[in-house]
N, C-alpha and C. Protein backbone atom coordinates (compact mmCIF):
# COMPACT_ATOMS: atom_id res chain seq x y z
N UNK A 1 104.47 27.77 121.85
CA UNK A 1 104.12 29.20 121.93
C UNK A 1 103.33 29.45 123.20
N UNK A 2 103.61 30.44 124.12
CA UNK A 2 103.16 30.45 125.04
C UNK A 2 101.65 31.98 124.67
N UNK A 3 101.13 31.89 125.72
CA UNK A 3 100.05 33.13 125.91
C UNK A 3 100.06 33.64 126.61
N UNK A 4 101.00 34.31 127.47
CA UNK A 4 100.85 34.75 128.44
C UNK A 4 100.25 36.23 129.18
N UNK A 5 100.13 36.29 129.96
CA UNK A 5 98.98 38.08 129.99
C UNK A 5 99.69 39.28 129.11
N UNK A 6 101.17 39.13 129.26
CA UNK A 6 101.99 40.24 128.98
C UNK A 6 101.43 40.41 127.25
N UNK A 7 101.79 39.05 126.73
CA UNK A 7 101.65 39.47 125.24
C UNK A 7 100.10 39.38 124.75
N UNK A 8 99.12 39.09 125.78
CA UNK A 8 97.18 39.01 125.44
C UNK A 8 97.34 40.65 125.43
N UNK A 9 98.17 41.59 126.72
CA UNK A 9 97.39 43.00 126.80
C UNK A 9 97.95 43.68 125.50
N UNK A 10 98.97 43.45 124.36
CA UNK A 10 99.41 44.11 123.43
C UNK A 10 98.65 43.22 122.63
N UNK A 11 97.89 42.78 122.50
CA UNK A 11 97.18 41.98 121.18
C UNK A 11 95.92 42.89 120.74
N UNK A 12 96.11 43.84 119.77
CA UNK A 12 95.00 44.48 119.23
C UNK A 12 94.08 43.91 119.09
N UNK A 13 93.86 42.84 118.63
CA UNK A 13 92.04 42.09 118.75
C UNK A 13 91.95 41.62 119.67
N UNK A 14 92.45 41.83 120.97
CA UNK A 14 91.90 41.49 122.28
C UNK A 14 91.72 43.13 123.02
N UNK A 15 92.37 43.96 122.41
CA UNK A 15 91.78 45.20 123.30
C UNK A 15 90.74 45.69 122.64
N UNK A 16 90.59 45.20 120.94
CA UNK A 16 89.15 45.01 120.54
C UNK A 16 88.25 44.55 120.97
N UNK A 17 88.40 43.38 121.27
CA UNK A 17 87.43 43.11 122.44
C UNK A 17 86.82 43.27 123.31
N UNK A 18 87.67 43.78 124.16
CA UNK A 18 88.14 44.36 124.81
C UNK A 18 86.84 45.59 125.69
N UNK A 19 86.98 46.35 124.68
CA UNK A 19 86.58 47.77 123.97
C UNK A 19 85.08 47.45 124.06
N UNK A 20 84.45 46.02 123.49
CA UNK A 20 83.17 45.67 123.01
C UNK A 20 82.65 45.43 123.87
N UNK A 21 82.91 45.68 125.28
CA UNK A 21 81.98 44.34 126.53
C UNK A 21 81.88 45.52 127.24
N UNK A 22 80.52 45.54 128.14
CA UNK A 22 79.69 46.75 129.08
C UNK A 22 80.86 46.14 130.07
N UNK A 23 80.13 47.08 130.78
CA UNK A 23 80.57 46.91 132.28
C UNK A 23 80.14 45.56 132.90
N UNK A 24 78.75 44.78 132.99
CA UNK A 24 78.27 43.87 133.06
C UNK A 24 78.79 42.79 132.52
N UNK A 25 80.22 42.67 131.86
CA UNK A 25 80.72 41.44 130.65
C UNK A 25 79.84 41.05 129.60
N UNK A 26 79.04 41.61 129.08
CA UNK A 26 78.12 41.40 128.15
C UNK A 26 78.52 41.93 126.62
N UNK A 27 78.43 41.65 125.65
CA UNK A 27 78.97 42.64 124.51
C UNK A 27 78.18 43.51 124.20
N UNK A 28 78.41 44.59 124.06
CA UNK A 28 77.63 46.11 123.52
C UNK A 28 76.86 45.54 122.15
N UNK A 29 76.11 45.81 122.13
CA UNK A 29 75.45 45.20 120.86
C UNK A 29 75.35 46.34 119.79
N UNK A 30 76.13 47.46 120.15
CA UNK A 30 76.51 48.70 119.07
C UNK A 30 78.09 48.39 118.42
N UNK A 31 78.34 47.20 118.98
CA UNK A 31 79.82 46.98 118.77
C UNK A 31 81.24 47.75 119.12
N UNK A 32 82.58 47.57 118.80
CA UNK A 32 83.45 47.95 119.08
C UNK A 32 83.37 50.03 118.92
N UNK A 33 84.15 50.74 119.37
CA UNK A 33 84.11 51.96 119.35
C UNK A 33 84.10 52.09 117.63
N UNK A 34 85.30 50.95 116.91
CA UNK A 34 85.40 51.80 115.95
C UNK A 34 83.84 51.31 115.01
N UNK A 35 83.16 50.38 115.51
CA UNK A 35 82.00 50.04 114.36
C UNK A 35 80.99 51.09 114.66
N UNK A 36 80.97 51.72 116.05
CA UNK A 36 79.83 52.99 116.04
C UNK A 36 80.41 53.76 115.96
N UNK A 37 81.59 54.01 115.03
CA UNK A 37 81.62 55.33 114.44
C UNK A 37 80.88 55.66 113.10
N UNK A 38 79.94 54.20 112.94
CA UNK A 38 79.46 54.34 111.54
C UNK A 38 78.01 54.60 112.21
N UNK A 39 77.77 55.43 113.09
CA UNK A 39 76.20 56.23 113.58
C UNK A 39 76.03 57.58 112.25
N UNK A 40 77.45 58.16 112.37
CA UNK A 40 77.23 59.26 111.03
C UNK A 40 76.87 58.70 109.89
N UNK A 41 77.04 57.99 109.37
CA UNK A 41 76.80 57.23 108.22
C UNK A 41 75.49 57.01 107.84
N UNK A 42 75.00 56.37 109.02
CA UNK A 42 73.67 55.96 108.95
C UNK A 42 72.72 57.23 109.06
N UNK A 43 73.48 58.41 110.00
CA UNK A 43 72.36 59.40 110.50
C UNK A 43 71.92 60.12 108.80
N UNK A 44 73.16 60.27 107.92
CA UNK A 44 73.43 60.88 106.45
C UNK A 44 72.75 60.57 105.71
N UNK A 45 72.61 58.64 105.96
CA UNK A 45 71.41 58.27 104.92
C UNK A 45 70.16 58.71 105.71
N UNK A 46 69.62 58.55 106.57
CA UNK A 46 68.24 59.22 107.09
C UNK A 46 68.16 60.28 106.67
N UNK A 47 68.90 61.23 106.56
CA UNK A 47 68.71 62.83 106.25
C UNK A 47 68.14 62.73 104.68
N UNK A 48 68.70 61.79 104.15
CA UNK A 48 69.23 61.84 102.49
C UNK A 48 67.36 61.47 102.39
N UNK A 49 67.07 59.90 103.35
CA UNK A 49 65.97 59.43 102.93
C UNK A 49 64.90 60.71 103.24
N UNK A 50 64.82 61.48 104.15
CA UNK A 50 63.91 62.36 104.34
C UNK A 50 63.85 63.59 103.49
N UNK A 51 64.80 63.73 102.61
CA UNK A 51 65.29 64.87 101.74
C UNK A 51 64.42 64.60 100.25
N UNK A 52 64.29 63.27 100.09
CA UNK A 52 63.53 62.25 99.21
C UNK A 52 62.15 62.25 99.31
N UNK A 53 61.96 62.27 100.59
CA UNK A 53 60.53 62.63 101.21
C UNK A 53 60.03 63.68 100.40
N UNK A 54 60.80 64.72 100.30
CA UNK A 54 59.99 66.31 100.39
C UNK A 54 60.24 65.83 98.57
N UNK A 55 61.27 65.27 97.79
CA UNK A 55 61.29 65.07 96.16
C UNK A 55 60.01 64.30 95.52
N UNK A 56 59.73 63.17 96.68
CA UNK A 56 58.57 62.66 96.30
C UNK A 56 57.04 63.03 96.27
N UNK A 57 56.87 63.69 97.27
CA UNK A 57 56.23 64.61 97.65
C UNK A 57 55.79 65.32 96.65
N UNK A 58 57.06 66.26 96.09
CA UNK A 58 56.64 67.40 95.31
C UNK A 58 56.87 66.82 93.53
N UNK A 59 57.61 65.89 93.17
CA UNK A 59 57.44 65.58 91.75
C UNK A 59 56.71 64.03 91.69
N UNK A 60 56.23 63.34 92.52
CA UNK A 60 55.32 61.99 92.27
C UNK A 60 56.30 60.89 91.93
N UNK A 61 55.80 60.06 92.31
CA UNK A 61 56.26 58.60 91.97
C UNK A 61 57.12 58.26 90.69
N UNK A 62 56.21 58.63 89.91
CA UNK A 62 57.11 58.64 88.08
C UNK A 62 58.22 59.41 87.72
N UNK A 63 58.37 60.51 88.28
CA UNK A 63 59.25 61.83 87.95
C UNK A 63 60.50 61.04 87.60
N UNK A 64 61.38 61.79 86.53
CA UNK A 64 62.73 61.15 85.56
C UNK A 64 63.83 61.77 87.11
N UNK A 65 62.85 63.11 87.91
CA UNK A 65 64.44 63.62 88.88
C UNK A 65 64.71 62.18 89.68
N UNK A 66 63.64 61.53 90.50
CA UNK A 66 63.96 60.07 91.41
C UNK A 66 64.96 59.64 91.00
N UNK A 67 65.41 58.93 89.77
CA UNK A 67 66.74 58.25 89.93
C UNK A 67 67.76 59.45 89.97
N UNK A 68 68.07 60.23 89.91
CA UNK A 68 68.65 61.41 89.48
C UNK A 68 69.41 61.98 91.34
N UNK A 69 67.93 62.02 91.72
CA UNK A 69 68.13 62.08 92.64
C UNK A 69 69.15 61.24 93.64
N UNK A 70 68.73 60.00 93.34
CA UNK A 70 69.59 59.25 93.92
C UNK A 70 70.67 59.00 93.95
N UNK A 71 71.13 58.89 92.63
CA UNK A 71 72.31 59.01 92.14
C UNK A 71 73.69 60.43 93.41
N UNK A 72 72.74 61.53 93.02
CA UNK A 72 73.23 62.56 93.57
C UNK A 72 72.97 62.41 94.93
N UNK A 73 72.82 62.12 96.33
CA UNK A 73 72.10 62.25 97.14
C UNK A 73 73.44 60.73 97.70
N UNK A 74 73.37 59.70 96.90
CA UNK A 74 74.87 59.01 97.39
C UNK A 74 76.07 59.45 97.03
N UNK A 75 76.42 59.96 96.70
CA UNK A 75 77.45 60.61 95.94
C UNK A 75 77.62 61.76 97.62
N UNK A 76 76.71 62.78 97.60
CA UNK A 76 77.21 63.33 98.70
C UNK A 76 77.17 62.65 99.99
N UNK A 77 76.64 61.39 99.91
CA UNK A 77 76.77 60.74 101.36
C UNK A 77 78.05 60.03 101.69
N UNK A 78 78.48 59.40 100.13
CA UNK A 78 79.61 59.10 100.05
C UNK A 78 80.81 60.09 100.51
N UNK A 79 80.78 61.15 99.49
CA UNK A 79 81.56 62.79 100.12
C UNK A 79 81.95 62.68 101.81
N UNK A 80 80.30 62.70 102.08
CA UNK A 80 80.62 63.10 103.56
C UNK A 80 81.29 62.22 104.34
N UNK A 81 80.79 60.93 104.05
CA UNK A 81 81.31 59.62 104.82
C UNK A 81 83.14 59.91 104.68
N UNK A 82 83.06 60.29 103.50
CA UNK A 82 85.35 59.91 103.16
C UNK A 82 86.00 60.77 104.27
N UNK A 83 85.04 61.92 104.42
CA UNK A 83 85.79 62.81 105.08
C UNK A 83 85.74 62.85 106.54
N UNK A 84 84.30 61.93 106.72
CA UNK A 84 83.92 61.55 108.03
C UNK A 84 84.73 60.54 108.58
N UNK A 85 84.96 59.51 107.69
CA UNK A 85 86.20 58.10 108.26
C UNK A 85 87.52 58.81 108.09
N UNK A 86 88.05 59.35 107.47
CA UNK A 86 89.22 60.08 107.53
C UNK A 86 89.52 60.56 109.25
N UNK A 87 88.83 60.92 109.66
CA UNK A 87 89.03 61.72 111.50
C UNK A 87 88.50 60.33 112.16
N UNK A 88 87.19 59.53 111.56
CA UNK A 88 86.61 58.81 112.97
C UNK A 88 86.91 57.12 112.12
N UNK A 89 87.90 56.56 111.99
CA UNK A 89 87.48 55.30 111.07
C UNK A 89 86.91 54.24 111.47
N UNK A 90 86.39 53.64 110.80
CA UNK A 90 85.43 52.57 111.00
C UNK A 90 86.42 51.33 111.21
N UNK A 91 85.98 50.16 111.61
CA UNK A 91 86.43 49.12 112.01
C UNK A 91 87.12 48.47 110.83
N UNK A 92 86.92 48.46 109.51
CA UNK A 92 87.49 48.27 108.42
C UNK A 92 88.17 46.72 108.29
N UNK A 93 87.43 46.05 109.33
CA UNK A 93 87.98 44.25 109.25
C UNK A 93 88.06 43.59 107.90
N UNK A 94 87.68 44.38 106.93
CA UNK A 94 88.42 43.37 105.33
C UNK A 94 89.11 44.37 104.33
N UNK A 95 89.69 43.73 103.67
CA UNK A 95 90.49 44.72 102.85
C UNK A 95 89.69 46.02 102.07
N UNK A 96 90.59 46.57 101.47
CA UNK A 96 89.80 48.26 101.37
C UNK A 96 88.56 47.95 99.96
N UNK A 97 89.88 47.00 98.69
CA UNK A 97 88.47 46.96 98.01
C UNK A 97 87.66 46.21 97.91
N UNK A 98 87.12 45.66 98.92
CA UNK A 98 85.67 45.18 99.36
C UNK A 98 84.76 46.15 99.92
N UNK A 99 85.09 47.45 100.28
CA UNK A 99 84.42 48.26 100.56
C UNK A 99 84.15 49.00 99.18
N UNK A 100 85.11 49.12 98.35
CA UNK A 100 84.99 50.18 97.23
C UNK A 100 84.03 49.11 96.47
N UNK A 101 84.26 47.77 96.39
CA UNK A 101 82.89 47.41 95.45
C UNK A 101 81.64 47.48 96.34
N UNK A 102 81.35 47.22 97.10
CA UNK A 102 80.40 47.64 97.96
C UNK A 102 79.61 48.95 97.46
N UNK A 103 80.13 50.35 97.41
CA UNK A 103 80.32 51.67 96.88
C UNK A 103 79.66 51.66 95.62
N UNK A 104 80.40 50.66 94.65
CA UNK A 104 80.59 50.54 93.04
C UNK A 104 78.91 49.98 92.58
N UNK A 105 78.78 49.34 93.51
CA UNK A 105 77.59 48.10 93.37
C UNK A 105 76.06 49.16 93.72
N UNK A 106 76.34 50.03 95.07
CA UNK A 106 75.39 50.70 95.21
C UNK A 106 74.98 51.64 94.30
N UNK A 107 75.99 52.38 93.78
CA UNK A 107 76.08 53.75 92.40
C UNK A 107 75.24 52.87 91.30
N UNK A 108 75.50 51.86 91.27
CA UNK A 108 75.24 51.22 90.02
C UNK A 108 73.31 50.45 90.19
N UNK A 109 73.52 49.91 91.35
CA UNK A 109 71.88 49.50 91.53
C UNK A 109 71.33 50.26 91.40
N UNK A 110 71.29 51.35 92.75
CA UNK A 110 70.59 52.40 92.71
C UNK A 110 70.10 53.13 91.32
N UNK A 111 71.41 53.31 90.79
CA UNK A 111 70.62 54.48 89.37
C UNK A 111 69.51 53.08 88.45
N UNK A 112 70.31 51.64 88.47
CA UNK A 112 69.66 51.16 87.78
C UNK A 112 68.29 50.46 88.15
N UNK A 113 68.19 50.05 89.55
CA UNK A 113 67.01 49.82 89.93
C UNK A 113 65.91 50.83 90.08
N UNK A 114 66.44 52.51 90.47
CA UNK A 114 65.59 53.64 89.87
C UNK A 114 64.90 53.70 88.45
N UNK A 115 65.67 53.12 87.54
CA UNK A 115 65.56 53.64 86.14
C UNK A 115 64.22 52.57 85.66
N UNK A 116 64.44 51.34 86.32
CA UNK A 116 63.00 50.88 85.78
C UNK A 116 61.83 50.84 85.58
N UNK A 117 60.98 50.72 84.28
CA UNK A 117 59.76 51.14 83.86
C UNK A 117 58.86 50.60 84.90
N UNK A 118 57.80 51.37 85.49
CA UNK A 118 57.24 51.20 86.17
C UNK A 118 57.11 50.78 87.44
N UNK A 119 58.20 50.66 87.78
CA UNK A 119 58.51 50.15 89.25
C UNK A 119 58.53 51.12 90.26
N UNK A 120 58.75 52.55 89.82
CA UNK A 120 58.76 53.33 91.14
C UNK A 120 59.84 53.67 92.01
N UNK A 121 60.85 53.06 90.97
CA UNK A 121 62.02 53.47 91.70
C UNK A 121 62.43 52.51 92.80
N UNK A 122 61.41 51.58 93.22
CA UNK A 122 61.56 50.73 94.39
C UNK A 122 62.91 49.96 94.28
N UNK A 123 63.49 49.86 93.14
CA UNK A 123 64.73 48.86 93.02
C UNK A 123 65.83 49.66 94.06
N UNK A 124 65.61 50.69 93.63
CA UNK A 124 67.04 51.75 94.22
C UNK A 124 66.57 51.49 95.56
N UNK A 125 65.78 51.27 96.68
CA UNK A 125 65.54 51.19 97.78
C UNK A 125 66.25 49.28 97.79
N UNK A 126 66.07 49.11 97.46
CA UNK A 126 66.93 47.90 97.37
C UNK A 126 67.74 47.32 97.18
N UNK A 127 68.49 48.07 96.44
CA UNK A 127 70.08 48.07 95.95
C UNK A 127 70.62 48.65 97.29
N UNK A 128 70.10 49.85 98.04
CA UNK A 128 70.64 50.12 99.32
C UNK A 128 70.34 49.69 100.34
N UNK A 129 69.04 48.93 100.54
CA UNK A 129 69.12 47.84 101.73
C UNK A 129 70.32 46.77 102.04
N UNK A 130 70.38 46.54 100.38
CA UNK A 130 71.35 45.15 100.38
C UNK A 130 72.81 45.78 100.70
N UNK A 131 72.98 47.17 100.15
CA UNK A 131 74.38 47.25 99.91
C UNK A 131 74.55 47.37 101.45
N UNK A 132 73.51 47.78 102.21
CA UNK A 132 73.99 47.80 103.90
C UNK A 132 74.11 46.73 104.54
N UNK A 133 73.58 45.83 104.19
CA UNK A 133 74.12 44.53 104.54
C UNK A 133 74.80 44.04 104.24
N UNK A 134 75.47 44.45 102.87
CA UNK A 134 77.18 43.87 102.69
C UNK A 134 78.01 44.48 103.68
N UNK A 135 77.59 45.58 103.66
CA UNK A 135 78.71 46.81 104.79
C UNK A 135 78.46 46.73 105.89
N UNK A 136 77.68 46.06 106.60
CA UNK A 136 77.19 45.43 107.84
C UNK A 136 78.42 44.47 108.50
N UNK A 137 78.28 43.19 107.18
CA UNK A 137 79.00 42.04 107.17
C UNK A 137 80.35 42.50 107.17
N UNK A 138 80.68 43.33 105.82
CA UNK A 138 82.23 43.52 106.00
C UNK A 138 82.54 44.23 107.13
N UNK A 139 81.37 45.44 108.11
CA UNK A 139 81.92 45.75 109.62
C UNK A 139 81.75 45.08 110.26
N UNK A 140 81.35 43.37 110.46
CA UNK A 140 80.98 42.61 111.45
C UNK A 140 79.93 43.55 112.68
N UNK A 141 78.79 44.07 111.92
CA UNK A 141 78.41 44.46 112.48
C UNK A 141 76.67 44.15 112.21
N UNK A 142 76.40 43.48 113.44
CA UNK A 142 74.83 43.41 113.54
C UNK A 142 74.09 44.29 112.93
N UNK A 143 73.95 45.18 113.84
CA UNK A 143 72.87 46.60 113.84
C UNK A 143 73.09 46.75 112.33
N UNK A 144 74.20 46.98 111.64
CA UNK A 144 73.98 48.07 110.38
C UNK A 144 73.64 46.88 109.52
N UNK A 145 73.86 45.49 109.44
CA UNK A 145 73.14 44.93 108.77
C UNK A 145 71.61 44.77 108.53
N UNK A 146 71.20 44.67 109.79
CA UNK A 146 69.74 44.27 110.39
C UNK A 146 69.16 45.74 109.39
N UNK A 147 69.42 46.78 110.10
CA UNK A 147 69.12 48.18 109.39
C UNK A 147 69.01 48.02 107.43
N UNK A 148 69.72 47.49 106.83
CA UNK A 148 70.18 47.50 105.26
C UNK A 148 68.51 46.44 105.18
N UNK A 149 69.01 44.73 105.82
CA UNK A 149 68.18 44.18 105.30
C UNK A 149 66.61 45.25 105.99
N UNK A 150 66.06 45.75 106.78
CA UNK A 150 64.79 46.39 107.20
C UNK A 150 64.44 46.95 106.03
N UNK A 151 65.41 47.91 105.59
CA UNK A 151 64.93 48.99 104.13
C UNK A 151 64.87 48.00 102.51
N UNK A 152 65.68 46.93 102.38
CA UNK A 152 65.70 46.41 101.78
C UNK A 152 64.10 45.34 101.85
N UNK A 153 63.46 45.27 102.72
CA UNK A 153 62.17 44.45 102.92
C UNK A 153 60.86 45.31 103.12
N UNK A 154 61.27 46.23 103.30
CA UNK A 154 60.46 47.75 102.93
C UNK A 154 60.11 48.04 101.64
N UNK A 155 61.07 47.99 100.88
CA UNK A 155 60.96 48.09 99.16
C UNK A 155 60.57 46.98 98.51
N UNK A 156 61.11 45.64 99.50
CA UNK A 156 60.17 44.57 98.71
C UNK A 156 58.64 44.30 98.63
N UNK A 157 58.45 44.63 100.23
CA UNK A 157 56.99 44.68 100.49
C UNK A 157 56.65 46.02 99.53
N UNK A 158 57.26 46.95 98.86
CA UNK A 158 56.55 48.73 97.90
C UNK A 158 55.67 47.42 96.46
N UNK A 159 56.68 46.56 96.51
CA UNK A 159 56.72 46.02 94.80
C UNK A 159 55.27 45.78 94.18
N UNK A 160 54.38 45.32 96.11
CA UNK A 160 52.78 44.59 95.33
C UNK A 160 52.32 45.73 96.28
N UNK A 161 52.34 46.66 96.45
CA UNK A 161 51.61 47.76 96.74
C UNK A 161 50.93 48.84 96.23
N UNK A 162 50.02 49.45 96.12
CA UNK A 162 49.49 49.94 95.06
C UNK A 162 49.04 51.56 95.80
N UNK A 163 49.88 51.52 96.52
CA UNK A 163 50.01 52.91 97.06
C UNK A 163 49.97 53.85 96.23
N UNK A 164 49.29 55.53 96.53
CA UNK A 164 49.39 56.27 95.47
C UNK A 164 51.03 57.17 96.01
N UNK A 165 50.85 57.15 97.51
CA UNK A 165 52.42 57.63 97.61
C UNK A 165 53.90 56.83 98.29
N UNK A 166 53.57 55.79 97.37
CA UNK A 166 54.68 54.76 97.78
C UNK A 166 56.31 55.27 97.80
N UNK A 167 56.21 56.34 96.92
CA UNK A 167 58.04 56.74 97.56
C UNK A 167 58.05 57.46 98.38
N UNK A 168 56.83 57.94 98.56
CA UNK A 168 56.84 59.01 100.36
C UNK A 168 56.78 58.66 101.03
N UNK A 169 56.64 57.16 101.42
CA UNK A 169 56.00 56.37 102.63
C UNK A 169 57.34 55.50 102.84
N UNK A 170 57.76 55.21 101.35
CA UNK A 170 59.39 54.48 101.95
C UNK A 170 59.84 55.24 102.11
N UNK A 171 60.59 56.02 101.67
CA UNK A 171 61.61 57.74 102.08
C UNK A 171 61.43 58.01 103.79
N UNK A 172 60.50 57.69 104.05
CA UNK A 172 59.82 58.00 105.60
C UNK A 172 60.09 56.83 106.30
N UNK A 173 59.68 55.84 105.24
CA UNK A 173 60.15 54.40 106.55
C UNK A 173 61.68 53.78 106.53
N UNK A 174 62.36 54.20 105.51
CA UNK A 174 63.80 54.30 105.39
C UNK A 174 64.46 55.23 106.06
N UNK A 175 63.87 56.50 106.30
CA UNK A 175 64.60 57.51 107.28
C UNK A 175 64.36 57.26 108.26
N UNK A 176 63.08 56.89 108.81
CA UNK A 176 63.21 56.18 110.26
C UNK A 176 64.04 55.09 110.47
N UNK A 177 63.84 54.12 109.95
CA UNK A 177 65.12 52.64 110.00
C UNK A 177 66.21 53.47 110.39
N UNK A 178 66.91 54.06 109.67
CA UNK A 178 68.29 54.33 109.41
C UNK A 178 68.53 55.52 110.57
N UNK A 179 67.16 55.82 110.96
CA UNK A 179 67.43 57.59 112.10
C UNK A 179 67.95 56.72 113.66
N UNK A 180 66.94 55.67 113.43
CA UNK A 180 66.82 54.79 114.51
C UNK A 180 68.22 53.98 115.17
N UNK A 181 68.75 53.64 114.00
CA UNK A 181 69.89 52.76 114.27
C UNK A 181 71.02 53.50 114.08
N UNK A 182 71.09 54.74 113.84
CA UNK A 182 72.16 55.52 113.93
C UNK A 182 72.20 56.36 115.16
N UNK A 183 70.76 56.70 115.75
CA UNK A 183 70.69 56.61 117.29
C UNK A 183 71.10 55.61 117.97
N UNK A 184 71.05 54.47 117.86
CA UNK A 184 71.45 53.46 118.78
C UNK A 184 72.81 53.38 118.48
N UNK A 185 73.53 53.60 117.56
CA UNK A 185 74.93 53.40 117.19
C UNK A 185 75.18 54.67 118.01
N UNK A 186 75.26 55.72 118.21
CA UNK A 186 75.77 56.75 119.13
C UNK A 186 75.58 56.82 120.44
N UNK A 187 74.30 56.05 120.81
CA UNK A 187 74.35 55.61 121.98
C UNK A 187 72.96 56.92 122.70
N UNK A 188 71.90 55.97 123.27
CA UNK A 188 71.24 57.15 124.34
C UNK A 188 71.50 57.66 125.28
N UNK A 189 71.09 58.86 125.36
CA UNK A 189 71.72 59.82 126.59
C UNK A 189 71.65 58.94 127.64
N UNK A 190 72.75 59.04 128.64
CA UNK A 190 73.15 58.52 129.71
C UNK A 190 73.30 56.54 129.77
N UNK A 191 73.92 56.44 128.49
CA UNK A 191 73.98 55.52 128.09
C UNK A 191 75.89 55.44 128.02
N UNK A 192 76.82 54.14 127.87
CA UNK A 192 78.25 54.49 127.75
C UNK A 192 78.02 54.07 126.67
N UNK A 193 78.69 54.87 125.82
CA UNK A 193 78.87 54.93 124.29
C UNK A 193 78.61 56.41 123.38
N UNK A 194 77.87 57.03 124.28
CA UNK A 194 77.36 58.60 123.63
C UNK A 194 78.76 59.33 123.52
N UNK A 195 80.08 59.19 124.07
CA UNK A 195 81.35 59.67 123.38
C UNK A 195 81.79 58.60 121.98
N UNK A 196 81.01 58.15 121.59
CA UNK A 196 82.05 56.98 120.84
C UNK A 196 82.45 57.55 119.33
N UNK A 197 81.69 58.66 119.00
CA UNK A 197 82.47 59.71 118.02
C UNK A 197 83.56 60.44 118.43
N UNK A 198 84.28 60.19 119.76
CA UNK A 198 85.60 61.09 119.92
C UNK A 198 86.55 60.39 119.57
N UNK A 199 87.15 61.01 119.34
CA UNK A 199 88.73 60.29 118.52
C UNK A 199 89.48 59.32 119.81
N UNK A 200 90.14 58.17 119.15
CA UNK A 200 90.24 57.80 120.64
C UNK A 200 91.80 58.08 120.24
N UNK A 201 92.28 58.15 121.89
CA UNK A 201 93.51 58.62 122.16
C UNK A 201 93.88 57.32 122.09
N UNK A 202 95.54 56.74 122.06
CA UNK A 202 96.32 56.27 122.15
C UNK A 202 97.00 56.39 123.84
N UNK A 203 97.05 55.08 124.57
CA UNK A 203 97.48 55.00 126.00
C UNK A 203 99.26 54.76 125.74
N UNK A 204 99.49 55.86 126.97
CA UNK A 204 101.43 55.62 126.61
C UNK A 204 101.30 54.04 127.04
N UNK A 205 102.94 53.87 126.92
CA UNK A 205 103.01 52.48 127.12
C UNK A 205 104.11 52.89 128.26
């Protein structure tokens, strides 16, 4: 079997590659175009975590809405995301249902690590650290892992804390994590990558 240039430039995981390296030959450390299309994703959960902010805030640590909340609050992130990968898709390197348990696993921590007596809800901050680091892994993607495990070690460090506003302070340090790295996934101004939400065209042949 030969390799020759003709059949390397039609090899989709080499124009993946491709795709991943600066100008400098270095790899983008936001990854391929299609893995920072998952900046929306991340920006959705920041919104979600800061939306949590103002719930914690106003009903306290104990309140029955927290898991409730959560519950509802992935559900529309989920929403947005289907309709968001539908136009911009993500890199999707393993089969589909490894993502849907991924999904299955978070719905399910979340309400249930919310629901426990006395904990504060801190589980549900942890069920979604982790689940971002599965979805990290299945995008072969650094950043959104690093990001999952941050929030996920955020909630571990809530567990021996005796904070009086411990879900306002994660809600805040989870929306930053996640504001942060969904900025860097879109890329800073005058940075190459700040188009990487445009649809990419297809080159004639």
């Amino acid at each position: 079997m030969s390799f020759d240039g003709s059949r390397r430039s039609h090899d989709p995981g080499a124009a993946e590659v491709n795709a991943e390296m600066t100008a400098s030959g270095s790899r983008d450390v936001r990854g391929s175009p299609a893995e920072r299309h998952n900046w929306a994703l991340l920006a959705a959960v920041s919104v979600v975590s800061f939306g949590g902010a103002i719930v914690y805030g106003g009903a306290g640590d104990r309140s029955a809405a927290i898991p409730v909340y959560f519950v509802a609050a992935s559900v529309a992130v989920g929403a947005f995301s289907y309709a968001w990968f539908r136009r911009y898709p993500p890199a999707l390197r393993t089969p589909g249902w490894c993502y849907i348990a991924v999904v299955l696993a978070l719905e399910i921590g979340a309400y249930l690590g919310g629901s426990i007596d006395d904990s504060r809800a801190v589980g549900a901050w942890i069920a979604v650290g982790l689940a971002f680091v599965a979805y990290g892994a299945l995008e072969r993607s650094a950043l959104i892992s690093l990001t999952g495990g941050l929030a996920a070690l955020l909630a571990v460090a809530g567990l021996w804390s005796d904070a009086r506003a411990l879900g306002l302070l994660l809600e805040i340090g989870t929306g930053t994590v996640f504001g942060l790295a969904a900025w860097r996934l879109r890329g800073a101004p005058g940075e190459r990558g700040i188009d990487a939400c445009a649809p990419r065209e297809r080159s004639p042949r």
